[in-house]
Protein backbone atom coordinates (compact mmCIF):
# COMPACT_ATOMS: atom_id res chain seq x y z
CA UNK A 1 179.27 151.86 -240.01
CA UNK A 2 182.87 151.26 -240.30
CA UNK A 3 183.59 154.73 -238.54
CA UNK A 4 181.51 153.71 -235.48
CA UNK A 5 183.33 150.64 -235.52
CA UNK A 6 186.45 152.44 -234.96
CA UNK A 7 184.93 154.30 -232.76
CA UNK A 8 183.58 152.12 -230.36
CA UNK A 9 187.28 149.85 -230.48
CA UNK A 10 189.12 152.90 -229.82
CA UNK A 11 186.95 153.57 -226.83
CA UNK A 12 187.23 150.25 -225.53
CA UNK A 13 190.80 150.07 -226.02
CA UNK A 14 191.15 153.49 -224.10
CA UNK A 15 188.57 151.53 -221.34
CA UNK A 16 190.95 148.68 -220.87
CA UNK A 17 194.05 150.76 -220.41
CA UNK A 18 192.40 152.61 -218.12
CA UNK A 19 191.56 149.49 -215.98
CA UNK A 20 195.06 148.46 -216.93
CA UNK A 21 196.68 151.88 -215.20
CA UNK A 22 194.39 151.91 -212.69
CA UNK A 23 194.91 147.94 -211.68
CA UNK A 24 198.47 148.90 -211.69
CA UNK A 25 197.89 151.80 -209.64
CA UNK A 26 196.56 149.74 -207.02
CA UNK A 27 199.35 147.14 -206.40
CA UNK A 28 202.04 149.90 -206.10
CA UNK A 29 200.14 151.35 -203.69
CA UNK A 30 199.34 147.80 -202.00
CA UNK A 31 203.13 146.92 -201.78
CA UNK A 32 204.50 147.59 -198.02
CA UNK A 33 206.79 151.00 -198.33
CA UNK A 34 210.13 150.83 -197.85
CA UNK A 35 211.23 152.45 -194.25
CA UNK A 36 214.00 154.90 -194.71
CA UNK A 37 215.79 155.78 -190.74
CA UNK A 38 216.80 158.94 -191.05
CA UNK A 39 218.23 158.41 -187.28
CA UNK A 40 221.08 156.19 -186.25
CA UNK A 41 219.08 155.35 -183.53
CA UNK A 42 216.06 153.63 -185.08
CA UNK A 43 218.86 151.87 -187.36
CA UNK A 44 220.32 150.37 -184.51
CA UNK A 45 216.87 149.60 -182.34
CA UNK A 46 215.56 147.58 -185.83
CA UNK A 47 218.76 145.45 -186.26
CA UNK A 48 217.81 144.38 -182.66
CA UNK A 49 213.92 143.49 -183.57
CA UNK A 50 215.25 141.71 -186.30
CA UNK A 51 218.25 139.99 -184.28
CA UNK A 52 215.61 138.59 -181.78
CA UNK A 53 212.48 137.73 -184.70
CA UNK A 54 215.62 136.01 -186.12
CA UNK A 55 216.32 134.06 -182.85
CA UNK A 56 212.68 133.20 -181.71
CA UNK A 57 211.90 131.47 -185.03
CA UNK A 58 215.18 129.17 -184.61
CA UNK A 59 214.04 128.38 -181.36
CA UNK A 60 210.53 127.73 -182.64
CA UNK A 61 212.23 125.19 -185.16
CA UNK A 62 214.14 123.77 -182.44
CA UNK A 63 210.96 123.41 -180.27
CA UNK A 64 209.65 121.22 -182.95
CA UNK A 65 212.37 118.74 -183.17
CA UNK A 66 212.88 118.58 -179.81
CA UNK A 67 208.54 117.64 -179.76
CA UNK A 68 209.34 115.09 -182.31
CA UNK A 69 212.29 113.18 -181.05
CA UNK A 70 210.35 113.11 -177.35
CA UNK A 71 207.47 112.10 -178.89
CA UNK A 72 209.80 109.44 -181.25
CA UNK A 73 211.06 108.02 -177.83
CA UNK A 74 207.85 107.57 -176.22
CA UNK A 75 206.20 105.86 -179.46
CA UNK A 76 209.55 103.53 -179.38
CA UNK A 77 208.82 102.65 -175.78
CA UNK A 78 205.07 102.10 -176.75
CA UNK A 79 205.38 99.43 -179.83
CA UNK A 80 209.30 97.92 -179.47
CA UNK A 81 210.22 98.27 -175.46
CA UNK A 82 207.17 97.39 -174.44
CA UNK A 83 207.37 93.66 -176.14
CA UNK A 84 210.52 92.37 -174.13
CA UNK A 85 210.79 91.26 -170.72
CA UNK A 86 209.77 93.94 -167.85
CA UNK A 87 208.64 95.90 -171.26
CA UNK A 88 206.02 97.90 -169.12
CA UNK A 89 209.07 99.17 -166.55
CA UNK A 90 211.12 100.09 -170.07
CA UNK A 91 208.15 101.96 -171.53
CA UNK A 92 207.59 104.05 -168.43
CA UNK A 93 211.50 104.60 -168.01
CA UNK A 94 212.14 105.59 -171.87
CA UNK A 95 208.75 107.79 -171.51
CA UNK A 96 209.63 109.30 -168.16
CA UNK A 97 213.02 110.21 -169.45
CA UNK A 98 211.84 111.76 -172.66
CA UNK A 99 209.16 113.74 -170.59
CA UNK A 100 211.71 114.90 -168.19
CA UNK A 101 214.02 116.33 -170.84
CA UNK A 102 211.11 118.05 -172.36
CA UNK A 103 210.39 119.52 -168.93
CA UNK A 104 214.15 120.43 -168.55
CA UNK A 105 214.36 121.99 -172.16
CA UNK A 106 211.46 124.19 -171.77
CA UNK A 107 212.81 125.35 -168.74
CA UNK A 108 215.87 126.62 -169.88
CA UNK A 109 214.41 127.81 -173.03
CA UNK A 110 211.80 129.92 -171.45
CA UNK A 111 215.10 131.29 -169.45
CA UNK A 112 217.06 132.18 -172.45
CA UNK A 113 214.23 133.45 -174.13
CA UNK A 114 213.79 136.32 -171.25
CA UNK A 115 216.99 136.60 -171.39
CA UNK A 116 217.00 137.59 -174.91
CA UNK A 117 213.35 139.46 -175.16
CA UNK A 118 214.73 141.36 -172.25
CA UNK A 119 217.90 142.38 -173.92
CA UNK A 120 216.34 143.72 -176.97
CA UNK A 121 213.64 145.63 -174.82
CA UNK A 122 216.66 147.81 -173.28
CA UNK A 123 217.76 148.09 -177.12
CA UNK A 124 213.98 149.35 -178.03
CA UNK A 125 213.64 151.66 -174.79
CA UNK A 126 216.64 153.13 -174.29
CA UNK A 127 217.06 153.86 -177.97
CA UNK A 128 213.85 155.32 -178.12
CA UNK A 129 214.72 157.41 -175.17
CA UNK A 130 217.72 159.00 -176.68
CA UNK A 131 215.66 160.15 -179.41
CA UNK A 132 213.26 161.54 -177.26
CA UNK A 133 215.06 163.13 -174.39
CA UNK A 134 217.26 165.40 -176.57
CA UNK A 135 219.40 168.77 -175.25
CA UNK A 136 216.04 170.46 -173.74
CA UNK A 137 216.40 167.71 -170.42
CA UNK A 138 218.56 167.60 -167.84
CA UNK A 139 218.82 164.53 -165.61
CA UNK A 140 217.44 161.58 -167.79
CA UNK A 141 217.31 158.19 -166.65
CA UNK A 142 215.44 155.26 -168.46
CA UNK A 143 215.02 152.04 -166.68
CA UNK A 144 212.83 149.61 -169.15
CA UNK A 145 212.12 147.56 -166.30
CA UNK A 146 210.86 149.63 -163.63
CA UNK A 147 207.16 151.47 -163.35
CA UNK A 148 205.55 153.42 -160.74
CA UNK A 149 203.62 152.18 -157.71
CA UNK A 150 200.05 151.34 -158.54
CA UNK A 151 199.15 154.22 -155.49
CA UNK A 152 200.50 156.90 -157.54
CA UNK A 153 197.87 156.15 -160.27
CA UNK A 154 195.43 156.02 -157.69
CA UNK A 155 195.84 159.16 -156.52
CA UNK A 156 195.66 160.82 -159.72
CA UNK A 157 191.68 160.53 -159.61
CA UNK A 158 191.26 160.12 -162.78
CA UNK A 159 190.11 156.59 -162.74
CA UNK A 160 187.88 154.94 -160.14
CA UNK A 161 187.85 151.60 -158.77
CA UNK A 162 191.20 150.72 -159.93
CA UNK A 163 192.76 147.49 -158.78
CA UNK A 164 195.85 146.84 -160.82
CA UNK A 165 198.85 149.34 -162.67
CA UNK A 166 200.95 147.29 -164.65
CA UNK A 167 203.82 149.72 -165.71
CA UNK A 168 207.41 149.62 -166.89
CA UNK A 169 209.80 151.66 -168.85
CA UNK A 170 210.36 154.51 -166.29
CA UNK A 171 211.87 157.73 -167.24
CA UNK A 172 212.84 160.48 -164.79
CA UNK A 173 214.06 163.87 -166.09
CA UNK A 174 213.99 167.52 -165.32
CA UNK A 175 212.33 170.04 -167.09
CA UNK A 176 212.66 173.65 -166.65
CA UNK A 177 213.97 173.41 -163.07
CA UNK A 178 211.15 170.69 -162.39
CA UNK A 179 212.16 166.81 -162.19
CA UNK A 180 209.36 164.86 -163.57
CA UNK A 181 208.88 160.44 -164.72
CA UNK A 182 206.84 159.38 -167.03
CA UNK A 183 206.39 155.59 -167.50
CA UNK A 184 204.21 153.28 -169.59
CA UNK A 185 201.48 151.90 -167.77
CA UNK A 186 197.61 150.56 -168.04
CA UNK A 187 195.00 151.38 -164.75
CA UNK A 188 192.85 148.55 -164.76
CA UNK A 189 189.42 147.80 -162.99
CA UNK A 190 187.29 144.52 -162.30
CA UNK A 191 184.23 143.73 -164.02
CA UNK A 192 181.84 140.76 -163.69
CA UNK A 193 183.88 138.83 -165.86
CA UNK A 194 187.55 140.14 -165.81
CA UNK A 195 190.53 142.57 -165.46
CA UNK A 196 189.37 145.47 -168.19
CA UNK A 197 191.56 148.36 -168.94
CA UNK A 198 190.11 152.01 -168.37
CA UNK A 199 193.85 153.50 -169.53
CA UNK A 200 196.56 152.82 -171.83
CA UNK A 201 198.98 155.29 -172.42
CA UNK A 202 201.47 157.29 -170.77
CA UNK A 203 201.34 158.83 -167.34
CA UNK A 204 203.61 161.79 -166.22
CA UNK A 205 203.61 162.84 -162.72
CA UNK A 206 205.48 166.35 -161.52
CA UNK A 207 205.63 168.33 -158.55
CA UNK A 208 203.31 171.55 -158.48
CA UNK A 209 202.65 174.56 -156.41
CA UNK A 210 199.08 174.08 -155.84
CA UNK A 211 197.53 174.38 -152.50
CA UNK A 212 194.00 173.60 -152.33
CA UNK A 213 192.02 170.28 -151.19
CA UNK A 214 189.47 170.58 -154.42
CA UNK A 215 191.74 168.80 -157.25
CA UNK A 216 191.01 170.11 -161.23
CA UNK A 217 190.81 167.69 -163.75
CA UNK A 218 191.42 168.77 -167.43
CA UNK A 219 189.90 166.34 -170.20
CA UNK A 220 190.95 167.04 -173.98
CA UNK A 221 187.61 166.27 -175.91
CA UNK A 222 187.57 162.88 -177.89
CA UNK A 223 184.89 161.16 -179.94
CA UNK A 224 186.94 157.92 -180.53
CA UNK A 225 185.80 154.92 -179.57
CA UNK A 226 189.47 154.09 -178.12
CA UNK A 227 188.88 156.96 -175.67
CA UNK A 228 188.93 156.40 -172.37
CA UNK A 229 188.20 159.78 -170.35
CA UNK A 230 187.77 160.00 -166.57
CA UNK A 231 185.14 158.19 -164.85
CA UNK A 232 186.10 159.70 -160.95
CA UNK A 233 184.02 162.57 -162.13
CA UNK A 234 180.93 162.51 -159.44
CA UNK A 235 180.59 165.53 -157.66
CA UNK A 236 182.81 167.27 -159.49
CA UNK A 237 181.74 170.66 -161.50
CA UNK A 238 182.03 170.78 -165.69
CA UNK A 239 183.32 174.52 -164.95
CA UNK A 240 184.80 174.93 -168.52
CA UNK A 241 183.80 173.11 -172.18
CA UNK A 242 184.64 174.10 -175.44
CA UNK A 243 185.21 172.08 -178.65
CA UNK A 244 188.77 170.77 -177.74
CA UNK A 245 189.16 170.57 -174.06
CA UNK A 246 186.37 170.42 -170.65
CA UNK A 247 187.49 171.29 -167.26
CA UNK A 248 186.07 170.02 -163.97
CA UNK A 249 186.44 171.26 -160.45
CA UNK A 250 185.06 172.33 -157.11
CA UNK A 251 187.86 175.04 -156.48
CA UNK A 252 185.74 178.28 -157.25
CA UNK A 253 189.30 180.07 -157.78
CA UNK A 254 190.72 177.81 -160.25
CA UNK A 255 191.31 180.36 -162.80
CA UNK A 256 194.42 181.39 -160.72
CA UNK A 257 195.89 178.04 -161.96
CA UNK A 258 194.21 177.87 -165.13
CA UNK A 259 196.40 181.43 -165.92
CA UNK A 260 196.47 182.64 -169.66
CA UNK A 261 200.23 180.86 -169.54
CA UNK A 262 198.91 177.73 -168.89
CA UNK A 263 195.83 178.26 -171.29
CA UNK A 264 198.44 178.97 -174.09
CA UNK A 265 200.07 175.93 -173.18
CA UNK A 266 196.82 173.89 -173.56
CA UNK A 267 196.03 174.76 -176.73
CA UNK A 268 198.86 174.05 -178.55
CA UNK A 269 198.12 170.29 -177.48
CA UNK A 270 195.82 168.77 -180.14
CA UNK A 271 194.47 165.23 -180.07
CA UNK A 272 195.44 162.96 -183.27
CA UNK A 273 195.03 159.08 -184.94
CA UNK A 274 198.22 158.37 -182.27
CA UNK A 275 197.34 160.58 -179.26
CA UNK A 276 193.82 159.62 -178.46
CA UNK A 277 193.11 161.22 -175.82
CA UNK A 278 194.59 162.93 -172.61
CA UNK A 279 193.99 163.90 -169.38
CA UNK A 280 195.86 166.42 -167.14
CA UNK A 281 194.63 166.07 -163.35
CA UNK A 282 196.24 168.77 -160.58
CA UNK A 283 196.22 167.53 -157.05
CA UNK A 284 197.64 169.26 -153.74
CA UNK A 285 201.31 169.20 -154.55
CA UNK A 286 201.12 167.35 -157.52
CA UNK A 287 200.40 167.10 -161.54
CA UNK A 288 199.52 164.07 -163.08
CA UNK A 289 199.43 163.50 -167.13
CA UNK A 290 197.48 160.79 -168.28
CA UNK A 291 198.34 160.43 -172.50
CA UNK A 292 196.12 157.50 -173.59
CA UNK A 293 198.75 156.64 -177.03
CA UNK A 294 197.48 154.26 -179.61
CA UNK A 295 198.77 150.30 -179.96
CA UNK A 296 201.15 152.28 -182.98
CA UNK A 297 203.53 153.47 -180.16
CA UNK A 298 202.55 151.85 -176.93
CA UNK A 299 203.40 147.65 -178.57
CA UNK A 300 207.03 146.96 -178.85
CA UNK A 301 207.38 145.83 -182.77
CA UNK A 302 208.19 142.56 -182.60
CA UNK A 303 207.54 141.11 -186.96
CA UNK A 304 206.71 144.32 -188.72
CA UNK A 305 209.87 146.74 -189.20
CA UNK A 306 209.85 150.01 -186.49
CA UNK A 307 207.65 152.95 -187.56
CA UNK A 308 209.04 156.14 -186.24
CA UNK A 309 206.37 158.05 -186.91
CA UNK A 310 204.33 157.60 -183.82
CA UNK A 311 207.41 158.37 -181.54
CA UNK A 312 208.20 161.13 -183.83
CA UNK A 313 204.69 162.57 -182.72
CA UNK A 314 205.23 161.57 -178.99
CA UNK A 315 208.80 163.13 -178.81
CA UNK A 316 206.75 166.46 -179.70
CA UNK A 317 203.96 165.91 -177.38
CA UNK A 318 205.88 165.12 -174.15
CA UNK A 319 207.60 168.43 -175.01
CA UNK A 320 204.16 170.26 -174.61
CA UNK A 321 203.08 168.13 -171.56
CA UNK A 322 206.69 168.79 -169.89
CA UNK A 323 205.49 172.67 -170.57
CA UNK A 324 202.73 172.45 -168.75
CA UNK A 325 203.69 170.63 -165.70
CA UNK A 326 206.50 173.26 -165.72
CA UNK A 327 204.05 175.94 -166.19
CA UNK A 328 201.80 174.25 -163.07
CA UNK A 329 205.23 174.21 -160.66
CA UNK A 330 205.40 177.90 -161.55
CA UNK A 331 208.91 177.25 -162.81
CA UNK A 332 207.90 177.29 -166.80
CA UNK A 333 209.12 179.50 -169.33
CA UNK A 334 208.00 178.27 -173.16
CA UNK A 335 209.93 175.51 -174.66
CA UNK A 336 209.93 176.10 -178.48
CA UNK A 337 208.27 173.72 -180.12
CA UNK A 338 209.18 171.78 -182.69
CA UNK A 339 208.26 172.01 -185.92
């Protein structure tokens, strides 16, 4: 009896350090992971997200005072000024004033605020760009600001019914002997009840060398629900569908643009948790390369310290995409990819 006893302790003190480990276990691997940069430039682009989180709090602070002095003045007015002679005229004077101020305050603290937001937005972008556009680009210029013209979504096809392309952060480059842009932008449509996006994501546009009326859209294959494939489809032929990527045209000859080159170029594109989905559409005289990213690169970090994983991935995709729009202009030649 005394041997099972021992037994059965021994087993239950094993049990608890078990739980013990394991409970332990669970809050190292709940803590948030320190980020180690291992570029200069994501260094630099976090000390300016932290710069302006630093700044917008302070002015959140200072929005509060500035609430509870107005809103002092206008209780003074209320129970002291309005007890002397003409104390109705004081009241609406000492309120007036204190509402004016507030109205003058908020206007030139909205102003400094865009003032700042948009200073650390040319920190994120061009930072980001540098990383990006390394030595295999000629030509880069980043302009955080601008986008492209809601027409050259449009004529993509991709989408239908689109009635809005908000964009920024326009980058135009050259390639292999190609110039190209690609810009961050969202095609949007209108539904019963609102403005609903049917893309968010990147969209490259390039020059190309085909010639024929009939466009070809190329869809990689996603069962996400964040995907958001092509819905200017009708009429169009599925000529081409495998497990990774369908192809749609009325251009019986399209295998003279879909060459072996180009096919090889495809496939070394692969869909992933930050690339959800992408679309290549070729148009008389033009390429268009819709990348729908996740919210993990496409929302400038604004509390939560920069991951650089996400543009680590994108850097390596736009390579790819830059391939094939080089490939499509019949000036390509195989960038080597990094690994």
């Amino acid at each position: 009896m005394k041997k099972d006893n021992e037994i059965t302790e021994k087993v239950e003190s094993n049990t608890e350090e078990t739980v013990v480990e394991k409970d332990k276990k669970e809050i190292e691997e709940k803590k948030p992971q320190e980020i180690v940069y291992d570029d200069v430039l994501f260094t630099e682009l976090d000390a300016a997200r932290e710069d302006f989180h630093k700044f917008y709090n302070i002015t959140n602070i200072f929005k509060w005072i500035f609430l509870v002095i107005v809103f002092g003045i206008i209780l003074f007015g209320a129970l002291y000024l309005s007890k002397l002679e003409n104390g109705l005229t004081w009241m609406l004077i000492s309120s007036g004033t204190a509402l004016a101020l507030l109205a003058i305050y908020t206007v030139l603290m909205n102003q400094f605020k865009k003032k700042r937001i948009e200073k650390y937005f040319v920190v994120y972008y061009q930072n980001i760009c540098k990383f990006v556009f390394d030595n295999k680009y000629n030509d880069v210029i980043n302009n955080p600001k601008t986008g492209i013209e809601a027409i050259e979504f449009i004529d993509s096809n991709i989408y239908k019914d689109i009635v809005s392309v908000p964009s920024r952060n326009i980058t135009t480059y050259s390639f292999n002997n190609t110039n190209m842009k690609i810009c961050d932008c969202a095609g949007q449509v209108k539904t019963k009840k609102k403005i609903a996006p049917v893309f968010v994501g990147k969209m490259l546009i390039s020059p190309n060398t085909y010639n024929d009326d009939n466009g070809i859209i190329i869809y990689y294959t996603c069962s996400k629900e964040l995907a958001l494939p092509p819905t200017k489809l009708d009429g169009i032929n599925k000529v081409y569908d495998d497990k990774k990527i369908q192809i749609f045209t009325n251009n019986e000859k399209y295998t003279k643009t879909i060459t072996r080159s180009v096919k090889i170029a495809l496939n070394k594109i692969s869909m992933d948790d930050v690339l959800i989905d992408m679309t290549i559409s070729i148009q008389k005289g033009k390429t268009y390369i819709a990348m729908g990213y996740d919210d993990s690169l496409m929302i400038v970090p604004f509390e939560s310290k920069f991951q650089p994983g996400p543009t680590k991935d994108y850097k390596k995709q736009l390579l790819l995409a830059s391939e094939i729009a080089a490939l499509l202009n019949d000036k390509g030649g195989f960038a080597d990819e990094e690994k």
